[in-house]
N, C-alpha and C. Protein backbone atom coordinates (compact mmCIF):
# COMPACT_ATOMS: atom_id res chain seq x y z
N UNK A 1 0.85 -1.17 0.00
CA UNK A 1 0.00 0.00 0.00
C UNK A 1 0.90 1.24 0.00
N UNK A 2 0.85 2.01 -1.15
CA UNK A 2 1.82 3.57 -0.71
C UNK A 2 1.07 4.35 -0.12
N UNK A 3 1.90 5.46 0.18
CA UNK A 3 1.49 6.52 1.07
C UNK A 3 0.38 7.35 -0.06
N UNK A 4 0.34 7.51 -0.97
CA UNK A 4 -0.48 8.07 -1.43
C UNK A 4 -2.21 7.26 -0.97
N UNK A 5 -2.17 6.31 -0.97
CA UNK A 5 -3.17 5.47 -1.03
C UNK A 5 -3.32 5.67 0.44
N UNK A 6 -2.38 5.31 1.24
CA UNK A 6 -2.61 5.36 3.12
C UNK A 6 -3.67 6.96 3.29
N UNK A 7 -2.96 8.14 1.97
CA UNK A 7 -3.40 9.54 2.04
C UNK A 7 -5.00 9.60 1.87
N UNK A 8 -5.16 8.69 0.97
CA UNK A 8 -6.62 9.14 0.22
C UNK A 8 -7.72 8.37 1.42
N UNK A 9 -7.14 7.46 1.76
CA UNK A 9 -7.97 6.47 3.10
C UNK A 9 -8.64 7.50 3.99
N UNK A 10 -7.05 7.85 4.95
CA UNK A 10 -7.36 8.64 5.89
C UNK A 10 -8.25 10.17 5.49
N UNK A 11 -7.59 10.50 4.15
CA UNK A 11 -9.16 11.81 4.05
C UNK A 11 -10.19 11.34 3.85
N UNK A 12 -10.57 10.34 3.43
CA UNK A 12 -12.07 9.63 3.34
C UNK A 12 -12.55 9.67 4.76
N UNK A 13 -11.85 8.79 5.77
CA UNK A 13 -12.50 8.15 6.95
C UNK A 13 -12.53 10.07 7.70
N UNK A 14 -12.08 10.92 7.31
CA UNK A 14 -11.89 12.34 7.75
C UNK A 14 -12.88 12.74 7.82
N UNK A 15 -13.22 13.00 6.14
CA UNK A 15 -14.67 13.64 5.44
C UNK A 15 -15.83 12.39 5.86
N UNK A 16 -15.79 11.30 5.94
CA UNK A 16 -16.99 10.61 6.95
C UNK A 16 -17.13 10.98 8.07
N UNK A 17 -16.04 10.88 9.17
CA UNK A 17 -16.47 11.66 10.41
C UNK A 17 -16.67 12.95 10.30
N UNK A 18 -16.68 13.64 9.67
CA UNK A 18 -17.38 15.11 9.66
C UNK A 18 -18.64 14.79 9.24
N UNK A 19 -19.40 14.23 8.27
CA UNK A 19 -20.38 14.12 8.14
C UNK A 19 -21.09 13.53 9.08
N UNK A 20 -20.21 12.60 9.64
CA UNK A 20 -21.31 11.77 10.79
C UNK A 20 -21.73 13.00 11.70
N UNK A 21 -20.68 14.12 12.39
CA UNK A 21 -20.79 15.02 13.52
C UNK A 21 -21.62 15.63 13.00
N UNK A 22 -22.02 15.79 11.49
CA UNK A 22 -22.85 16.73 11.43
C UNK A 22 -24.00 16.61 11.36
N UNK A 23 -24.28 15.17 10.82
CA UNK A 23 -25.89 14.41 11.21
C UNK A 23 -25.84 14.66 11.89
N UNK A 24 -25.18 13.94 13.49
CA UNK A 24 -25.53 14.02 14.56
C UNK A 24 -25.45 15.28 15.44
N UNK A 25 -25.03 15.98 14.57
CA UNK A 25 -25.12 17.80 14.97
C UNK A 25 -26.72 17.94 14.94
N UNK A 26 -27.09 17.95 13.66
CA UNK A 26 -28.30 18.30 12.86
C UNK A 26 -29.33 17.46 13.91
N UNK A 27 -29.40 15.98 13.73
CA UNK A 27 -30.49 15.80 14.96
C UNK A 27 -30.54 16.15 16.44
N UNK A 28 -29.67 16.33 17.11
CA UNK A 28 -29.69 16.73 18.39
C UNK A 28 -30.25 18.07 18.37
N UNK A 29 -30.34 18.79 17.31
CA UNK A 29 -30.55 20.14 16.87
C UNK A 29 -31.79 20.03 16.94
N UNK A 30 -32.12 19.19 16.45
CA UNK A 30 -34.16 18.49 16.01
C UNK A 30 -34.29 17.99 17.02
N UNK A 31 -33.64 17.58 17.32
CA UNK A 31 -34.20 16.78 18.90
C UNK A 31 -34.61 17.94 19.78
N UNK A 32 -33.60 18.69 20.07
CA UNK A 32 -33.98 19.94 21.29
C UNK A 32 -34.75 21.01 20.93
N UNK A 33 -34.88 21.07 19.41
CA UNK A 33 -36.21 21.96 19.11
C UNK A 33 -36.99 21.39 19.47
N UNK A 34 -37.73 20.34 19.03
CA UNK A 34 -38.85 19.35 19.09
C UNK A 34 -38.94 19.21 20.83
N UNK A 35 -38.03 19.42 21.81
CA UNK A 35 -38.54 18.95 23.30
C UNK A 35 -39.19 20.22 23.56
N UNK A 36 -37.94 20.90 23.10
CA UNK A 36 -38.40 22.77 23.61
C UNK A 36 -40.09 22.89 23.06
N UNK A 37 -40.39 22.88 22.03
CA UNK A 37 -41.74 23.32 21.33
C UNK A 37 -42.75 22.66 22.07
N UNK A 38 -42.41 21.24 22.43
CA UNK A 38 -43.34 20.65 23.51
C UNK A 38 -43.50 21.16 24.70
N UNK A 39 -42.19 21.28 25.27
CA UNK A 39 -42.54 22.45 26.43
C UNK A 39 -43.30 23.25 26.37
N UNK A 40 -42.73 24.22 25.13
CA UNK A 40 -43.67 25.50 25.39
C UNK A 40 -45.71 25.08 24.78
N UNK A 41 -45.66 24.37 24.05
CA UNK A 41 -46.96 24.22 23.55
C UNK A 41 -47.62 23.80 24.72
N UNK A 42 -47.18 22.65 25.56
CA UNK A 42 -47.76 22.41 27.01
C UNK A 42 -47.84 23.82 27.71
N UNK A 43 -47.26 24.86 27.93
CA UNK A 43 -47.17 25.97 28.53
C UNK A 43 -47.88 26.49 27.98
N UNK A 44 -48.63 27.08 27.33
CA UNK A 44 -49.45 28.33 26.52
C UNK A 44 -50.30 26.93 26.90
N UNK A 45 -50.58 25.71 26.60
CA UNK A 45 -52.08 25.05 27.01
C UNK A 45 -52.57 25.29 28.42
N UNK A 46 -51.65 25.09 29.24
CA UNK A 46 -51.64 24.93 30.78
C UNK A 46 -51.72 26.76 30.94
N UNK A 47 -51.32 27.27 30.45
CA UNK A 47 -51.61 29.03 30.72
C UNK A 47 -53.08 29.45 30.40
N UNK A 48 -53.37 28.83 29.12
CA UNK A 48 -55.00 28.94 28.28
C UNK A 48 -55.87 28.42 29.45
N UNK A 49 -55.94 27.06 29.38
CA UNK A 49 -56.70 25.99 30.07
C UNK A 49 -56.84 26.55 31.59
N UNK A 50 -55.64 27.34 32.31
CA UNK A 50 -55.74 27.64 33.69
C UNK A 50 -56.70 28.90 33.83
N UNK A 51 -56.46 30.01 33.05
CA UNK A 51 -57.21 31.35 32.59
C UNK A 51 -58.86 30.94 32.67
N UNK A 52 -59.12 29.91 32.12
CA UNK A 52 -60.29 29.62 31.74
C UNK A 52 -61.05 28.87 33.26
N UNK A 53 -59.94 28.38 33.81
CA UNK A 53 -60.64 27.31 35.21
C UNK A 53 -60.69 28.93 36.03
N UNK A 54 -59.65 29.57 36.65
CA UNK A 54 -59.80 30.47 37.12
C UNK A 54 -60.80 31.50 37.06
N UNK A 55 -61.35 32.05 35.59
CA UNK A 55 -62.37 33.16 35.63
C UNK A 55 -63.40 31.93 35.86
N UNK A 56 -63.73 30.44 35.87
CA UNK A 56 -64.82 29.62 36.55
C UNK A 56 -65.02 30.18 37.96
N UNK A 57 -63.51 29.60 38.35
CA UNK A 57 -63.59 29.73 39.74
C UNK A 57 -64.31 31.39 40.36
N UNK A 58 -63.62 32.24 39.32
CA UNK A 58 -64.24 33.72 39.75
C UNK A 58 -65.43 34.39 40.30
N UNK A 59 -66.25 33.24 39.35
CA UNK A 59 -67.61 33.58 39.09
C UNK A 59 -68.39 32.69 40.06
N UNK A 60 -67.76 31.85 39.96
CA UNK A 60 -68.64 30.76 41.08
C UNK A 60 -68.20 30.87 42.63
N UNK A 61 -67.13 31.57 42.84
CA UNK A 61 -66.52 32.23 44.12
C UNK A 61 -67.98 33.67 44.50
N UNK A 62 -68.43 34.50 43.21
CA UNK A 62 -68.57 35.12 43.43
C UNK A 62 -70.28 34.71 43.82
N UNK A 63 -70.86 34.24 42.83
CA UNK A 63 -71.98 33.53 43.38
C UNK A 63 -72.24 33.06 44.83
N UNK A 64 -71.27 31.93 45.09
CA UNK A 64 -71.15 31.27 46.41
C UNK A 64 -71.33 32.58 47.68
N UNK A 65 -70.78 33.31 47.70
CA UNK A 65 -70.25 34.49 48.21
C UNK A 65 -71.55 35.28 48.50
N UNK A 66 -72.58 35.92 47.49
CA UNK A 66 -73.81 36.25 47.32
C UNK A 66 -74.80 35.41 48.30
N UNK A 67 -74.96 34.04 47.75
CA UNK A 67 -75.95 33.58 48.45
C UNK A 67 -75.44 33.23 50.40
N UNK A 68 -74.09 33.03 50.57
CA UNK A 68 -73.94 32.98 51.50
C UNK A 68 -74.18 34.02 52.36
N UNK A 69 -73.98 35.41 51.53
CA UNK A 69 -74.26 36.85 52.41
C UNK A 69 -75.76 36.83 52.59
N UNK A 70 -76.73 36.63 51.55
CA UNK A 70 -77.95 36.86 51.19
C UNK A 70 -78.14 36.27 52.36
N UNK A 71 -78.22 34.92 52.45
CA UNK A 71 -78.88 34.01 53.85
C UNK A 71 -78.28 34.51 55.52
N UNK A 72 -76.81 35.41 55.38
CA UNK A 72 -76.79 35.99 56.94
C UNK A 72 -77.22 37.51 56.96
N UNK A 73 -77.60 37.88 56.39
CA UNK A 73 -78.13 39.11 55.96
C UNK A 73 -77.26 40.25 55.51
N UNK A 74 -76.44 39.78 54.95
CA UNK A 74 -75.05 40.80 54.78
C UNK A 74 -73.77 40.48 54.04
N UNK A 75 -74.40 41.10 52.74
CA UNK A 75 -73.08 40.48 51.43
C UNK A 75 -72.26 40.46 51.58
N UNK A 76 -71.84 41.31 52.44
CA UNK A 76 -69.96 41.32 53.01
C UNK A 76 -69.94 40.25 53.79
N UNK A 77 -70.43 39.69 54.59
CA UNK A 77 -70.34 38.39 55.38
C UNK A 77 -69.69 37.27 54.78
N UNK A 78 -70.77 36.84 53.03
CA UNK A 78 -70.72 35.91 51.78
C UNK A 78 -68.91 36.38 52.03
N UNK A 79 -68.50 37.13 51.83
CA UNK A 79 -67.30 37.67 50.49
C UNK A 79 -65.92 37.28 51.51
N UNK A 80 -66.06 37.73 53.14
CA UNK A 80 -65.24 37.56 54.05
C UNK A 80 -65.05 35.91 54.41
N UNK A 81 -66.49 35.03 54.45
CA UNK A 81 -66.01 34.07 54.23
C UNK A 81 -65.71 33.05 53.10
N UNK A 82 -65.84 33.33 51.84
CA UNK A 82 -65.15 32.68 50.77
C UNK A 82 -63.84 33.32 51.29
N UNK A 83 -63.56 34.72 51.30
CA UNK A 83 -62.04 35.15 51.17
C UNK A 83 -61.02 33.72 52.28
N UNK A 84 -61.80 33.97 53.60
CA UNK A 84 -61.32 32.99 54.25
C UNK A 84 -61.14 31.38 53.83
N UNK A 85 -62.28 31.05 53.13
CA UNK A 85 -61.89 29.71 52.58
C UNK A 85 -60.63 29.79 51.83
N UNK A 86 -60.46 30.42 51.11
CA UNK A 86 -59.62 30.48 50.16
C UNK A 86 -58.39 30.95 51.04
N UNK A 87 -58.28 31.32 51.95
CA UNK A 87 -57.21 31.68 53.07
C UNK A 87 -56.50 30.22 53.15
N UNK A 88 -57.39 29.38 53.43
CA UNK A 88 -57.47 28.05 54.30
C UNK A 88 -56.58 27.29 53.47
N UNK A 89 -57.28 27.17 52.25
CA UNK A 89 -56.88 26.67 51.02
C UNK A 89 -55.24 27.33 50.49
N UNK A 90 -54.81 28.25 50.51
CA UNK A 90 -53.54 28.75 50.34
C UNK A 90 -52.55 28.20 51.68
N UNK A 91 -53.37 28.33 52.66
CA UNK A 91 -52.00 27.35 53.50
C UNK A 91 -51.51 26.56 53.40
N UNK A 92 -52.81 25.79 53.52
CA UNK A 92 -52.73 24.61 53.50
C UNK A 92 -51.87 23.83 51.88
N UNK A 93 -51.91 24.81 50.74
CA UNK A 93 -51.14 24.45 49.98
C UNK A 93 -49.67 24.81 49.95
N UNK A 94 -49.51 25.88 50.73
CA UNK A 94 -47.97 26.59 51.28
C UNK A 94 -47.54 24.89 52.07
N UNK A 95 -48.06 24.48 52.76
CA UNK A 95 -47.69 23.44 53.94
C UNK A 95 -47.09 22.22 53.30
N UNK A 96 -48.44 21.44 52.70
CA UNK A 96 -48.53 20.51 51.90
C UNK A 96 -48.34 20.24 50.09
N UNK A 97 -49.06 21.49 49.85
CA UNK A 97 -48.92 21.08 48.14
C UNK A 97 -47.96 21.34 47.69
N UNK A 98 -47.27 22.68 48.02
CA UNK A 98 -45.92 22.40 47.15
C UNK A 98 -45.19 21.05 46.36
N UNK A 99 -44.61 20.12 47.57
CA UNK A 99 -43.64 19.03 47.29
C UNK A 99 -44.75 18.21 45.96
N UNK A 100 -45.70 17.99 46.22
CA UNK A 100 -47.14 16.63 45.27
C UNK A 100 -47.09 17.67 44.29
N UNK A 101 -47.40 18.95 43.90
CA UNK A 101 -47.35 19.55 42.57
C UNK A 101 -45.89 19.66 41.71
N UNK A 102 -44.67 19.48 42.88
CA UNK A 102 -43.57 19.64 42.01
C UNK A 102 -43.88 18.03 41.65
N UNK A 103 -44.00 17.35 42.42
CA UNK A 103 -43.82 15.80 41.91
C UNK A 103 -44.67 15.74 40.42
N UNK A 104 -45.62 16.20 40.35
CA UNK A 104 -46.36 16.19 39.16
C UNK A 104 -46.13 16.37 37.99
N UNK A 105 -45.37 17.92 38.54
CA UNK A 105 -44.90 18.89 37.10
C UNK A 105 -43.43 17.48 36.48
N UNK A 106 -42.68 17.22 37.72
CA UNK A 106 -41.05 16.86 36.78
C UNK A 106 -41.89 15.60 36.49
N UNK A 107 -43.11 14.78 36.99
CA UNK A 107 -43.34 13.23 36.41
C UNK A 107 -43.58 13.38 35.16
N UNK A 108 -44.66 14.80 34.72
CA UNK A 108 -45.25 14.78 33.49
C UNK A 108 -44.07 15.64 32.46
N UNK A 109 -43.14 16.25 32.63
CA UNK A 109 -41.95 16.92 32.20
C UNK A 109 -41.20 15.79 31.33
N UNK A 110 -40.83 14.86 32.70
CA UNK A 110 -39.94 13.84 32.51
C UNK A 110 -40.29 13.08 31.09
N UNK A 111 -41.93 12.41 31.06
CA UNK A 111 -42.42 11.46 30.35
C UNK A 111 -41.93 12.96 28.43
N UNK A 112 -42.37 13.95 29.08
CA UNK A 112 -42.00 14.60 27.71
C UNK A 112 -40.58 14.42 27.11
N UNK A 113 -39.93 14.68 27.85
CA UNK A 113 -38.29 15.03 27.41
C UNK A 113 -37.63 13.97 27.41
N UNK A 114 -37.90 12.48 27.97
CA UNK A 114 -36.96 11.61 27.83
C UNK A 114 -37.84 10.18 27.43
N UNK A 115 -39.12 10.19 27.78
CA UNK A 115 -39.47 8.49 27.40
C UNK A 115 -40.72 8.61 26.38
N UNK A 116 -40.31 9.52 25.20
CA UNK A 116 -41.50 9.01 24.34
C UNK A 116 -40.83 8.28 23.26
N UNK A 117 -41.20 7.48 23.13
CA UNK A 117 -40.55 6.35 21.97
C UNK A 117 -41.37 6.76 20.50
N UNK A 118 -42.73 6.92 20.80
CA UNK A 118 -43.16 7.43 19.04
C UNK A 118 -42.59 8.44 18.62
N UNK A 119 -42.31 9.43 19.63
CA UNK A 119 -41.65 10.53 18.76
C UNK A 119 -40.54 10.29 18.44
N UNK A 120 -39.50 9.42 19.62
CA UNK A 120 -38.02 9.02 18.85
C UNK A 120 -37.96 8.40 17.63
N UNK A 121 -39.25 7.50 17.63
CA UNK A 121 -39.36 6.85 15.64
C UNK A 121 -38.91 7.73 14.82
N UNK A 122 -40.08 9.29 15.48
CA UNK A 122 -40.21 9.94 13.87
C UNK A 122 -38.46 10.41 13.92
N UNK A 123 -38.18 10.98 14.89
CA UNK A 123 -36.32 11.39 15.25
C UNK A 123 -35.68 10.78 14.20
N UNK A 124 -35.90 9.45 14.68
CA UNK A 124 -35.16 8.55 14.00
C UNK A 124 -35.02 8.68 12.37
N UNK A 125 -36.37 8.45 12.04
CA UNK A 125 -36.91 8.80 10.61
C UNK A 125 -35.98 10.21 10.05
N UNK A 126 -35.98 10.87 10.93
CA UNK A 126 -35.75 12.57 10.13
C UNK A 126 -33.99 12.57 10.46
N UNK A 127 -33.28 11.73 11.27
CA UNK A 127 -31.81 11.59 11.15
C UNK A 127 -31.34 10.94 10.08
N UNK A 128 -32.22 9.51 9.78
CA UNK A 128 -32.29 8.90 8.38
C UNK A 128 -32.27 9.64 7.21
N UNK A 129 -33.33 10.67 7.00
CA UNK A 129 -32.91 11.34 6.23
C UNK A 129 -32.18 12.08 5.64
N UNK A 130 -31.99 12.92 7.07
CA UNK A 130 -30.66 13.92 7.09
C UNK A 130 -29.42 13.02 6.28
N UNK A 131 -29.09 11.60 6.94
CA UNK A 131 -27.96 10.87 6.26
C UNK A 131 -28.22 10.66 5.06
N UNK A 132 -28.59 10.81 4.53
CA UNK A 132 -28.95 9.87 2.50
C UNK A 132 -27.98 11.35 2.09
């Protein structure tokens, strides 16, 4: 084998590993768009979807509130004790809910960013391509 020939090898196996880094540039690239966009699309749902439970809650806070005043004879009565329920309810989530809602958020996070296998197909599929 001469050195010319040893020459032309080693720039081949050169210009392959550059191409490989750069597939695998290119999907990790797709990969972390594609987690990110899930993130955020879950975020603007969970922002939408919360907006919408909340002005519920608003209205039906405010109702509750009414008839409770109506029946002690004094709307401010209704309003002081929802405010207080809702007192109750904020402690008690200061105390307790914190730790069970973080558990929630990283369980359902997690299943996004690391164990969906259909979406790694399509990954897969679109690194395939990238290589041809």
């Amino acid at each position: 084998m001469s050195i010319f020939n040893l020459s032309e090898h080693i720039s081949k196996v050169s210009d392959d590993a550059k191409k490989y880094l750069n597939s695998s540039l290119e999907y990790y690239k797709l990969d972390s768009f594609k987690k990110m966009m899930d993130g955020a699309v879950s975020l603007v749902n969970l922002m939408v979807s919360g907006s919408i439970f909340l002005i519920f809650i608003l209205f039906i806070s405010v109702g509750v509130a009414i008839v409770i005043g109506e029946s002690l004879g004094s709307l401010s009565y209704g309003y002081f004790i929802v405010a207080g329920i809702y007192l109750v309810i904020y402690v008690l989530y200061k105390l307790f809910g914190k730790p069970f809602i973080t558990e929630i958020v990283l369980r359902k996070y997690s299943k996004v960013f690391f164990n969906e296998s259909s979406q790694e197909d399509v990954l897969d599929e679109e690194f395939k391509h990238l290589q041809e």
